[in-house]
PDB file of N, CA and C in Angstrom:
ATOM      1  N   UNK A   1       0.847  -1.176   0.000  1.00  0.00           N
ATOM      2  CA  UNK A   1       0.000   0.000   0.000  1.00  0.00           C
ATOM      3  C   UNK A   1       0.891   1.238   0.000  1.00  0.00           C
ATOM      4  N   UNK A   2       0.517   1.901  -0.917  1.00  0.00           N
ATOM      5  CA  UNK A   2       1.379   3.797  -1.034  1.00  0.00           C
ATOM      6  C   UNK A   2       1.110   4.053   0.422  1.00  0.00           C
ATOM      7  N   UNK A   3       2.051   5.296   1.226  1.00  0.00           N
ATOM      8  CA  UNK A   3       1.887   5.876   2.156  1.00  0.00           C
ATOM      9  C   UNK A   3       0.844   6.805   1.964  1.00  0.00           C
ATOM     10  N   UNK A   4       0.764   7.475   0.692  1.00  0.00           N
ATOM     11  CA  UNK A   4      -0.646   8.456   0.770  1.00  0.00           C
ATOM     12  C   UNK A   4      -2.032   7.910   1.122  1.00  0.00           C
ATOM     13  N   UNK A   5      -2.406   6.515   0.875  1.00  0.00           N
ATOM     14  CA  UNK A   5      -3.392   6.050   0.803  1.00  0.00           C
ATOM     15  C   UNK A   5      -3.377   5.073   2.138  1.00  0.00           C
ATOM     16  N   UNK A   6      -2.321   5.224   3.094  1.00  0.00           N
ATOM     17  CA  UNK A   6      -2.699   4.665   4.363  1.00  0.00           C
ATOM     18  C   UNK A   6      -2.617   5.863   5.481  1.00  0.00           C
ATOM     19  N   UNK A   7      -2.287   7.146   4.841  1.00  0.00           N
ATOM     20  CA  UNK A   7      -2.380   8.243   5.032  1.00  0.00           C
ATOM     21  C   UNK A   7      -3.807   8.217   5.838  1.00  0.00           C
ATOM     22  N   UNK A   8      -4.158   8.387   4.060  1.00  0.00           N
ATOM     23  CA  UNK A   8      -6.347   8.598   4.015  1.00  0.00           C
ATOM     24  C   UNK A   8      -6.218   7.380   5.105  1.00  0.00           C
ATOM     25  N   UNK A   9      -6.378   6.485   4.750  1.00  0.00           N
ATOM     26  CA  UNK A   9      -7.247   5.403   5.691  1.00  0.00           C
ATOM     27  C   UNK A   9      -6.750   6.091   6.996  1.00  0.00           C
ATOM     28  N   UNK A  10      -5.733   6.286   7.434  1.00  0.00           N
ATOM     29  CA  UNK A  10      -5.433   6.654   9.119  1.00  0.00           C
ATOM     30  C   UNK A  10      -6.211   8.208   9.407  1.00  0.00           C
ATOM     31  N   UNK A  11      -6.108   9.030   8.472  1.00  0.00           N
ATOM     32  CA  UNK A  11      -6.959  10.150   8.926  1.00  0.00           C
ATOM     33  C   UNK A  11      -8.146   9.507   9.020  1.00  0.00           C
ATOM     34  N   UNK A  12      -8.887   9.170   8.021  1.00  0.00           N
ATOM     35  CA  UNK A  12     -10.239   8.506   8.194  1.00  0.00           C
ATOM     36  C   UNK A  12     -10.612   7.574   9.668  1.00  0.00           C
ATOM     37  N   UNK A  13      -9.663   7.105  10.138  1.00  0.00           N
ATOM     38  CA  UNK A  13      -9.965   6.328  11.199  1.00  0.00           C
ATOM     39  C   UNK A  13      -9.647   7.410  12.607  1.00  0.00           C
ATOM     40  N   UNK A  14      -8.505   8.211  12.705  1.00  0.00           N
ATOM     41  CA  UNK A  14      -8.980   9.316  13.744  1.00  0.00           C
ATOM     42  C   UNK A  14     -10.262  10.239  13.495  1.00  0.00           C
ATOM     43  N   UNK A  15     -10.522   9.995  12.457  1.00  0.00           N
ATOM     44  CA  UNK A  15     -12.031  11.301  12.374  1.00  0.00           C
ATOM     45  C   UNK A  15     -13.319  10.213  13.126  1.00  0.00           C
ATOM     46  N   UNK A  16     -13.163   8.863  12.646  1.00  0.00           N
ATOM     47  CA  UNK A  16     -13.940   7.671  13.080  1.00  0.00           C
ATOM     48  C   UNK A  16     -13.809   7.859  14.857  1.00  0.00           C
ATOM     49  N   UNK A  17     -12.814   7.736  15.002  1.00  0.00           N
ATOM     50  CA  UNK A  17     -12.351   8.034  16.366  1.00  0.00           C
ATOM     51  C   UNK A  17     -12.835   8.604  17.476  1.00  0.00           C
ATOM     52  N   UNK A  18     -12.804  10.389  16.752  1.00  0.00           N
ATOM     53  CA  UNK A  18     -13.053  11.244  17.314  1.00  0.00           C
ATOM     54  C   UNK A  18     -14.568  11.689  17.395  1.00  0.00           C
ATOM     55  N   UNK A  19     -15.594  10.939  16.900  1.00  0.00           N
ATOM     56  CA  UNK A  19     -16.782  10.482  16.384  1.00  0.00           C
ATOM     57  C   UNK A  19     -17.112   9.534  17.675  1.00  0.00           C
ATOM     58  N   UNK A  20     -16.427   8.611  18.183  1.00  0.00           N
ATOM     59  CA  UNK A  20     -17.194   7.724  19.017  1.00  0.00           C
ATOM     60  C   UNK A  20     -16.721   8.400  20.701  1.00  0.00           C
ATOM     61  N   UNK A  21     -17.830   8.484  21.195  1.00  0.00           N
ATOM     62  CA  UNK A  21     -17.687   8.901  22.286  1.00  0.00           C
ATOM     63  C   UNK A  21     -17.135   8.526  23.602  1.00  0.00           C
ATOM     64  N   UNK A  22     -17.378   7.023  23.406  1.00  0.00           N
ATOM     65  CA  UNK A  22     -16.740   6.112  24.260  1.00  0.00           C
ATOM     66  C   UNK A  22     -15.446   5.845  23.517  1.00  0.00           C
ATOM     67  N   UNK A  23     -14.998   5.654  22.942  1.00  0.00           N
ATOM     68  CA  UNK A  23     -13.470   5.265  22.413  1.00  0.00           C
ATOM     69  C   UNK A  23     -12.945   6.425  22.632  1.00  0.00           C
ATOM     70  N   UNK A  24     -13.344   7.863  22.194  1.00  0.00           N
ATOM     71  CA  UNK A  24     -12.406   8.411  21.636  1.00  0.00           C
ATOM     72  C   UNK A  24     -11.811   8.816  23.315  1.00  0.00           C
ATOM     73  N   UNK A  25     -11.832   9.161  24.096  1.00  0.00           N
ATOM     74  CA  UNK A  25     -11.621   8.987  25.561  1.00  0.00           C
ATOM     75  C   UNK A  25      -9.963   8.314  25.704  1.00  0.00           C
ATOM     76  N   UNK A  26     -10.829   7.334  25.418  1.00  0.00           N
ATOM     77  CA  UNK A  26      -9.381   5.976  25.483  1.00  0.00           C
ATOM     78  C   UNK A  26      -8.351   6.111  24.964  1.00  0.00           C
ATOM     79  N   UNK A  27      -8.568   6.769  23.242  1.00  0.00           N
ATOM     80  CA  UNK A  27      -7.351   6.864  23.051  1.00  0.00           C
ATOM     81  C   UNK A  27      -6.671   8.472  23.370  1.00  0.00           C
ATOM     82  N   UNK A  28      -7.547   9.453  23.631  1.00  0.00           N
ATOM     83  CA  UNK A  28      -6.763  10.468  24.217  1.00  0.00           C
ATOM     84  C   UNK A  28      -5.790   9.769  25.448  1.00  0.00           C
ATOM     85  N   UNK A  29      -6.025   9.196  26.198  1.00  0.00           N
ATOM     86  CA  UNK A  29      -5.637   8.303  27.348  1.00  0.00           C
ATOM     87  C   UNK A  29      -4.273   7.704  26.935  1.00  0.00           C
ATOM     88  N   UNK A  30      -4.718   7.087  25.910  1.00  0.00           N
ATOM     89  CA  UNK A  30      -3.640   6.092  25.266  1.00  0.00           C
ATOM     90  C   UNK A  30      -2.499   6.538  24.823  1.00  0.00           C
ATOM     91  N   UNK A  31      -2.935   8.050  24.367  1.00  0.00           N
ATOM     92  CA  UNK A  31      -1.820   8.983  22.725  1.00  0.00           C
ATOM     93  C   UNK A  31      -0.782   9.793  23.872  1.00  0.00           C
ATOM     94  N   UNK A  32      -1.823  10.135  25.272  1.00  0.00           N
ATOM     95  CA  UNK A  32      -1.333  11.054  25.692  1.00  0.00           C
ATOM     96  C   UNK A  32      -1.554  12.944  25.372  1.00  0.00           C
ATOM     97  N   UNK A  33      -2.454  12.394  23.954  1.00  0.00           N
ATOM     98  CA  UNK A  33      -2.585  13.708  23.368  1.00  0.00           C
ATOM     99  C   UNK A  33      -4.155  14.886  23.562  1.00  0.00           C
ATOM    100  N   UNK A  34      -4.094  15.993  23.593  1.00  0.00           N
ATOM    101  CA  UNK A  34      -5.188  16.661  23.983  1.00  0.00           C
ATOM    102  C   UNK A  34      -5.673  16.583  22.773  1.00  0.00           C
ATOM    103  N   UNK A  35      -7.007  16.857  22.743  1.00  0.00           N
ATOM    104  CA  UNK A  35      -7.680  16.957  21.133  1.00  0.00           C
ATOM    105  C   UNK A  35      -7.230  18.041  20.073  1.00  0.00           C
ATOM    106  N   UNK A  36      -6.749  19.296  20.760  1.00  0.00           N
ATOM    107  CA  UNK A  36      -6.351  20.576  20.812  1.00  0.00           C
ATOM    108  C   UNK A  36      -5.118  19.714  19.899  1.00  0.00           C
ATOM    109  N   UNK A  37      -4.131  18.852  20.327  1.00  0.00           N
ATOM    110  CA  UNK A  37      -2.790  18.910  19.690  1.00  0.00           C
ATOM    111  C   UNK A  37      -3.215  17.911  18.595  1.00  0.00           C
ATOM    112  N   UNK A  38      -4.367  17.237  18.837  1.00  0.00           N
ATOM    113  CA  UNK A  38      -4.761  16.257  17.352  1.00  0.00           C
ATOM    114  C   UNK A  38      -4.698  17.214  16.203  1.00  0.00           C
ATOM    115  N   UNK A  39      -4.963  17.641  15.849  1.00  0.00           N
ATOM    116  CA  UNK A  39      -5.124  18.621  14.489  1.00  0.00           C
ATOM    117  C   UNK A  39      -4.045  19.533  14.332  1.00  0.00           C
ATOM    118  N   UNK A  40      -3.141  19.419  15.364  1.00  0.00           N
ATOM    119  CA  UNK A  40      -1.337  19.568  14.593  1.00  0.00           C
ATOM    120  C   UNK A  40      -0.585  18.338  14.233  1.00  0.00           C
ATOM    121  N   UNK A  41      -1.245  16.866  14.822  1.00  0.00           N
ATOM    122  CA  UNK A  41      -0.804  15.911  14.394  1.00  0.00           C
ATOM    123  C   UNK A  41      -1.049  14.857  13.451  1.00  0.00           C
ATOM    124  N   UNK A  42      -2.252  15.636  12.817  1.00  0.00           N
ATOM    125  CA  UNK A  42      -2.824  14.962  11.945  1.00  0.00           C
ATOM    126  C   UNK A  42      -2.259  14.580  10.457  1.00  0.00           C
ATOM    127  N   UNK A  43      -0.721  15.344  10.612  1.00  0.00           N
ATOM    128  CA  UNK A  43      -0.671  15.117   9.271  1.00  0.00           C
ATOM    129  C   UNK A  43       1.055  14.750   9.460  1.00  0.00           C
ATOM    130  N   UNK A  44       1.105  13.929  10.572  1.00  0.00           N
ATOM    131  CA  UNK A  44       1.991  13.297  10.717  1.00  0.00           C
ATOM    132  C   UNK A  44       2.300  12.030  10.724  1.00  0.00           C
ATOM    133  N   UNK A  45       2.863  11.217   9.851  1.00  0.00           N
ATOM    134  CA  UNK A  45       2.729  10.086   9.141  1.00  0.00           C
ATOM    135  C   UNK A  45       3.015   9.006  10.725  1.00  0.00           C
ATOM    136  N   UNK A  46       3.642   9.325  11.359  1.00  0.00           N
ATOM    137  CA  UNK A  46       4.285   8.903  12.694  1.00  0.00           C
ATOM    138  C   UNK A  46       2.844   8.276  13.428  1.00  0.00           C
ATOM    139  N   UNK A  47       2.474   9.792  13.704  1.00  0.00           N
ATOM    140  CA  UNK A  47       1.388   9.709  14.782  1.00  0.00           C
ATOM    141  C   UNK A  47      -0.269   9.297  14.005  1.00  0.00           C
ATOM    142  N   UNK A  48      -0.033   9.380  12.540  1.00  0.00           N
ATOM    143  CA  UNK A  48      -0.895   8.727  11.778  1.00  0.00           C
ATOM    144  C   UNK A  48      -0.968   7.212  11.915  1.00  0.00           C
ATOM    145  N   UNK A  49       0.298   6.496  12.117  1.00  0.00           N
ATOM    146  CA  UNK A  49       0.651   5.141  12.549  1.00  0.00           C
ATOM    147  C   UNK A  49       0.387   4.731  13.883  1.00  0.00           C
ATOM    148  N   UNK A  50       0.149   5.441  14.815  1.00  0.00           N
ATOM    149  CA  UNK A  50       0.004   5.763  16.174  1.00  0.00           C
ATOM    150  C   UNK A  50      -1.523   5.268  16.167  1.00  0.00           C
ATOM    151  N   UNK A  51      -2.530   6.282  15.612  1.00  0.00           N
ATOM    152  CA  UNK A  51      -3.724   6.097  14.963  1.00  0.00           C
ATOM    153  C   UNK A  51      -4.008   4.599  14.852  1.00  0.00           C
ATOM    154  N   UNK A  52      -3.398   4.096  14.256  1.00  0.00           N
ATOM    155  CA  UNK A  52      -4.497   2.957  13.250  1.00  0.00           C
ATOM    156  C   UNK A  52      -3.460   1.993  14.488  1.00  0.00           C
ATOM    157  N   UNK A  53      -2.495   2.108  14.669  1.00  0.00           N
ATOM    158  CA  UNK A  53      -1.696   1.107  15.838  1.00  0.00           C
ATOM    159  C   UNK A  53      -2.980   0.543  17.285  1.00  0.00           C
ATOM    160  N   UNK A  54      -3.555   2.219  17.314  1.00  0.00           N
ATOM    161  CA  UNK A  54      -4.762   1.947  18.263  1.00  0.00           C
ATOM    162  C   UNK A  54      -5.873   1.139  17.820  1.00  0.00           C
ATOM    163  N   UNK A  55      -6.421   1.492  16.890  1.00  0.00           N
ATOM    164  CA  UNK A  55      -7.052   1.042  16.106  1.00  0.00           C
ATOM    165  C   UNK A  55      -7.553  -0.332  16.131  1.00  0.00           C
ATOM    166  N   UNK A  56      -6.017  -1.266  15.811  1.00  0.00           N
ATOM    167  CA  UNK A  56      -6.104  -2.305  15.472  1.00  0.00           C
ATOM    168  C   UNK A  56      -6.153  -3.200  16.563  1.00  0.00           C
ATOM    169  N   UNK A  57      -5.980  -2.559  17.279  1.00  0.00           N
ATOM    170  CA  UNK A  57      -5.468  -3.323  18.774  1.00  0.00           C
ATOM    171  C   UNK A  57      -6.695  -4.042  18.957  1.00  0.00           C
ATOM    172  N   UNK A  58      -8.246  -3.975  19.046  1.00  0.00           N
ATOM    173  CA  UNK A  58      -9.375  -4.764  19.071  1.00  0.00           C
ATOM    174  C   UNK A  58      -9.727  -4.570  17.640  1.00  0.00           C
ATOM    175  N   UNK A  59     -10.670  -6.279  17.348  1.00  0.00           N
ATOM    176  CA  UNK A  59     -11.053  -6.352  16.335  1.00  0.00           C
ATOM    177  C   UNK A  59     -12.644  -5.873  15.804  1.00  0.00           C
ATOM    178  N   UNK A  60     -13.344  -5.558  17.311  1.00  0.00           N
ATOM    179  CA  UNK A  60     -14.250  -5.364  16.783  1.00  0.00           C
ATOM    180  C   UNK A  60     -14.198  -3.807  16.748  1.00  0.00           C
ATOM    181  N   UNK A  61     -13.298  -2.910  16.838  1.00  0.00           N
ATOM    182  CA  UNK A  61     -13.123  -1.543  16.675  1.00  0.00           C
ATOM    183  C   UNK A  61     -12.788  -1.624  14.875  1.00  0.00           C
ATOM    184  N   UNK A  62     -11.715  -2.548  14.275  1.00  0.00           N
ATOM    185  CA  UNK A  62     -11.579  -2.787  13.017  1.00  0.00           C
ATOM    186  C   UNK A  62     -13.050  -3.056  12.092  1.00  0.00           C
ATOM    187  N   UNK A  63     -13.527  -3.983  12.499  1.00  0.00           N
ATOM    188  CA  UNK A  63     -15.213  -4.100  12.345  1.00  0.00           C
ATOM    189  C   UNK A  63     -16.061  -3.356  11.903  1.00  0.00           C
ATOM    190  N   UNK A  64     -15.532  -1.826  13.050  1.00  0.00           N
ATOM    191  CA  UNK A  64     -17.098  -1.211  13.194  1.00  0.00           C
ATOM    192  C   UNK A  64     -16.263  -0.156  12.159  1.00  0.00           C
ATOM    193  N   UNK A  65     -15.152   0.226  12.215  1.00  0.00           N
ATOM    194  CA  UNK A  65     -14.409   1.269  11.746  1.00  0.00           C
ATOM    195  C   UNK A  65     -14.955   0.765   9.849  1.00  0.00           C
ATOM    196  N   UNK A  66     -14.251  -0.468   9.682  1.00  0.00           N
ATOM    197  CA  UNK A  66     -14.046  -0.914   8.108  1.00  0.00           C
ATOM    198  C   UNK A  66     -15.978  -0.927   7.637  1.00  0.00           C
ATOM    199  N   UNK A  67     -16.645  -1.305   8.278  1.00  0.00           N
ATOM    200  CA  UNK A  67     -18.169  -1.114   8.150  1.00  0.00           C
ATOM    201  C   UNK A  67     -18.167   0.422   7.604  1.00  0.00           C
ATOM    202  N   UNK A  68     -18.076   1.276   8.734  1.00  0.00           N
ATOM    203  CA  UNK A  68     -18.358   2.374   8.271  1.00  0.00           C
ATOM    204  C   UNK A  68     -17.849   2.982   7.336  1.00  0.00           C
ATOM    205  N   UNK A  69     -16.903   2.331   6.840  1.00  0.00           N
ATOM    206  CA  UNK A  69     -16.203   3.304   5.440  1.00  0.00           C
ATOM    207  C   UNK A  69     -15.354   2.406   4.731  1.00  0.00           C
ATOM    208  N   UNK A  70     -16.660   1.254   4.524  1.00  0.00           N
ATOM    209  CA  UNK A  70     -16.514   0.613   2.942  1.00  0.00           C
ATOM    210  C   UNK A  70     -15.096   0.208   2.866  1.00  0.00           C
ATOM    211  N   UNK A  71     -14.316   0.017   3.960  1.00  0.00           N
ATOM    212  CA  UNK A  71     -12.972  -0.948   3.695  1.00  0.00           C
ATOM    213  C   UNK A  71     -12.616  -2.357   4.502  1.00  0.00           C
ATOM    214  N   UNK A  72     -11.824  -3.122   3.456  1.00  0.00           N
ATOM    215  CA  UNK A  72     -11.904  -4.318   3.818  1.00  0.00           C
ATOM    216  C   UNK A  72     -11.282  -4.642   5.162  1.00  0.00           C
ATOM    217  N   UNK A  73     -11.212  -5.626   5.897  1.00  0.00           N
ATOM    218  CA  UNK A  73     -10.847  -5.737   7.114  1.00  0.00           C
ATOM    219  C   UNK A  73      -9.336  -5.808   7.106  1.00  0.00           C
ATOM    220  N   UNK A  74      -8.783  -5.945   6.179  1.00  0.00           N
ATOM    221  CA  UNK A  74      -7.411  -6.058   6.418  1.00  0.00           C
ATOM    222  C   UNK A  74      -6.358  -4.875   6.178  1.00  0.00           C
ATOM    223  N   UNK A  75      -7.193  -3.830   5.514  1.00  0.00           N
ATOM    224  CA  UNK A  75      -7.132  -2.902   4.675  1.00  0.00           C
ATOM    225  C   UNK A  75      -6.123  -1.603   6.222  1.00  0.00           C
ATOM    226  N   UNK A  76      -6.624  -1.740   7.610  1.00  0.00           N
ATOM    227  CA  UNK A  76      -6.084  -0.544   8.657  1.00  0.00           C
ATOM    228  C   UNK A  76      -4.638  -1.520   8.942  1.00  0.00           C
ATOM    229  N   UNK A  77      -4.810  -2.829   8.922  1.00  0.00           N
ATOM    230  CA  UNK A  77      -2.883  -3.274   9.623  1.00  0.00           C
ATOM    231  C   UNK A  77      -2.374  -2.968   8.238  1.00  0.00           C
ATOM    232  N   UNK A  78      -2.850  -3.425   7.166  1.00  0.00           N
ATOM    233  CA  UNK A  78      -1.715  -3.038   6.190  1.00  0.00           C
ATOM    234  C   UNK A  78      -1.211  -1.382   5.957  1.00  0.00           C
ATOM    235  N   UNK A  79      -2.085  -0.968   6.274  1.00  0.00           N
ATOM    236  CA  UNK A  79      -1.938   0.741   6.346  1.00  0.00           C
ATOM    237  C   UNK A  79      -1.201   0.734   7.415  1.00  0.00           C
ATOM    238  N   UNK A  80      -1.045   0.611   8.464  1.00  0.00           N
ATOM    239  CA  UNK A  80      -0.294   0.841   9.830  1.00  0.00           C
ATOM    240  C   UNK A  80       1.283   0.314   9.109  1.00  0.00           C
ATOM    241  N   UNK A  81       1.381  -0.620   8.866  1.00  0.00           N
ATOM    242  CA  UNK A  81       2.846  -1.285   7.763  1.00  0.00           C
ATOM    243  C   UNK A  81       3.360  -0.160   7.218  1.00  0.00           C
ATOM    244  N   UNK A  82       2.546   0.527   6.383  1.00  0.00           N
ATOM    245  CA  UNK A  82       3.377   1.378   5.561  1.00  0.00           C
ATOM    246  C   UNK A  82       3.404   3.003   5.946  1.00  0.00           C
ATOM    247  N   UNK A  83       3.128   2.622   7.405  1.00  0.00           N
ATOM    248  CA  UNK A  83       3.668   4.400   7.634  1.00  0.00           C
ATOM    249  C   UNK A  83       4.657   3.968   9.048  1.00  0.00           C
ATOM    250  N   UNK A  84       5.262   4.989   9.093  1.00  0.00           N
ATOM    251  CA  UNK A  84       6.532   4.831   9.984  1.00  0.00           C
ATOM    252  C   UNK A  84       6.397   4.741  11.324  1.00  0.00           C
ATOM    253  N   UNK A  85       6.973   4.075  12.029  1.00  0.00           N
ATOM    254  CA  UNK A  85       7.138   3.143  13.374  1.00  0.00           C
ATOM    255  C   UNK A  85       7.018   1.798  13.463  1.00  0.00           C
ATOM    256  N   UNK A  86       7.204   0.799  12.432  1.00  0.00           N
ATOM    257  CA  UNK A  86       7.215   0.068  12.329  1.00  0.00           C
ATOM    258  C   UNK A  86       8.369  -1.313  12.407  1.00  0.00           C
ATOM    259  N   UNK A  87       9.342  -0.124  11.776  1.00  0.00           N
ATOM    260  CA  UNK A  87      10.761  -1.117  11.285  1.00  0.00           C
ATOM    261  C   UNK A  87      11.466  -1.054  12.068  1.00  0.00           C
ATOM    262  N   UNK A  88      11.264  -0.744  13.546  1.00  0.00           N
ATOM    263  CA  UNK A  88      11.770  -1.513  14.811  1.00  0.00           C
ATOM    264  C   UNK A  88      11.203  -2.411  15.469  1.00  0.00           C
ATOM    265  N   UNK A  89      10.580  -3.540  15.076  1.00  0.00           N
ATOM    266  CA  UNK A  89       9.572  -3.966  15.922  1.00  0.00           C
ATOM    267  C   UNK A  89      10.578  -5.499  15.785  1.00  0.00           C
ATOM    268  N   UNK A  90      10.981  -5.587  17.207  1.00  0.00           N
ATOM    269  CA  UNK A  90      11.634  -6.686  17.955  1.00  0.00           C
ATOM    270  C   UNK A  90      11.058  -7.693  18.897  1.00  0.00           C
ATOM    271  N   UNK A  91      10.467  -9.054  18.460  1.00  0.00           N
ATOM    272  CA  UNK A  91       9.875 -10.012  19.548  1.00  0.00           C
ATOM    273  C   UNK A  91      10.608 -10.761  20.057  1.00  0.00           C
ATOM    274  N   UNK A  92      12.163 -10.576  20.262  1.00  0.00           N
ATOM    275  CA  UNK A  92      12.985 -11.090  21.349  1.00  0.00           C
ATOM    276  C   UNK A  92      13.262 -10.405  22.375  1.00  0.00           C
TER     277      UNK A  92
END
């Protein structure tokens, strides 16, 4: 997947995000971030990965997310792959 187009999918899934009332809580919690600093970070490929990293973490958040905007279920980890924070990831 191009980075522009896991871009879209990761903005699309913080706007999803910031939309659910009960989640979006959690991941302020999670990011550390105020809502205030979301929309300076929105167009940071990093914290765009950050995004969909949350995201993916439950499946039925993938579910409800890929429902609502017509993408396939596999469609947010492969997007999380191709934006950056990834290519350190060590399971020893």
């Amino acid at each position: 997947m191009k980075p522009e187009r896991a871009e879209q999918i990761a903005i699309s899934a913080l706007t999803w995000l910031a939309s659910n009332d009960e989640l979006f809580p959690v991941f302020l919690g999670a990011s550390g971030a105020t809502a205030d600093e979301l929309r300076g970070q929105a167009e940071n490929p990093a914290f765009l990965g950050s995004v969909l990293e949350f995201l993916t973490m439950d499946d039925a958040w993938v579910v409800q997310f890929c429902d609502q905007n017509g993408l396939k279920y596999e469609e947010p980890l492969r997007a999380r792959y191709s934006l950056p924070g990834t290519e350190a990831v060590h399971w020893t």
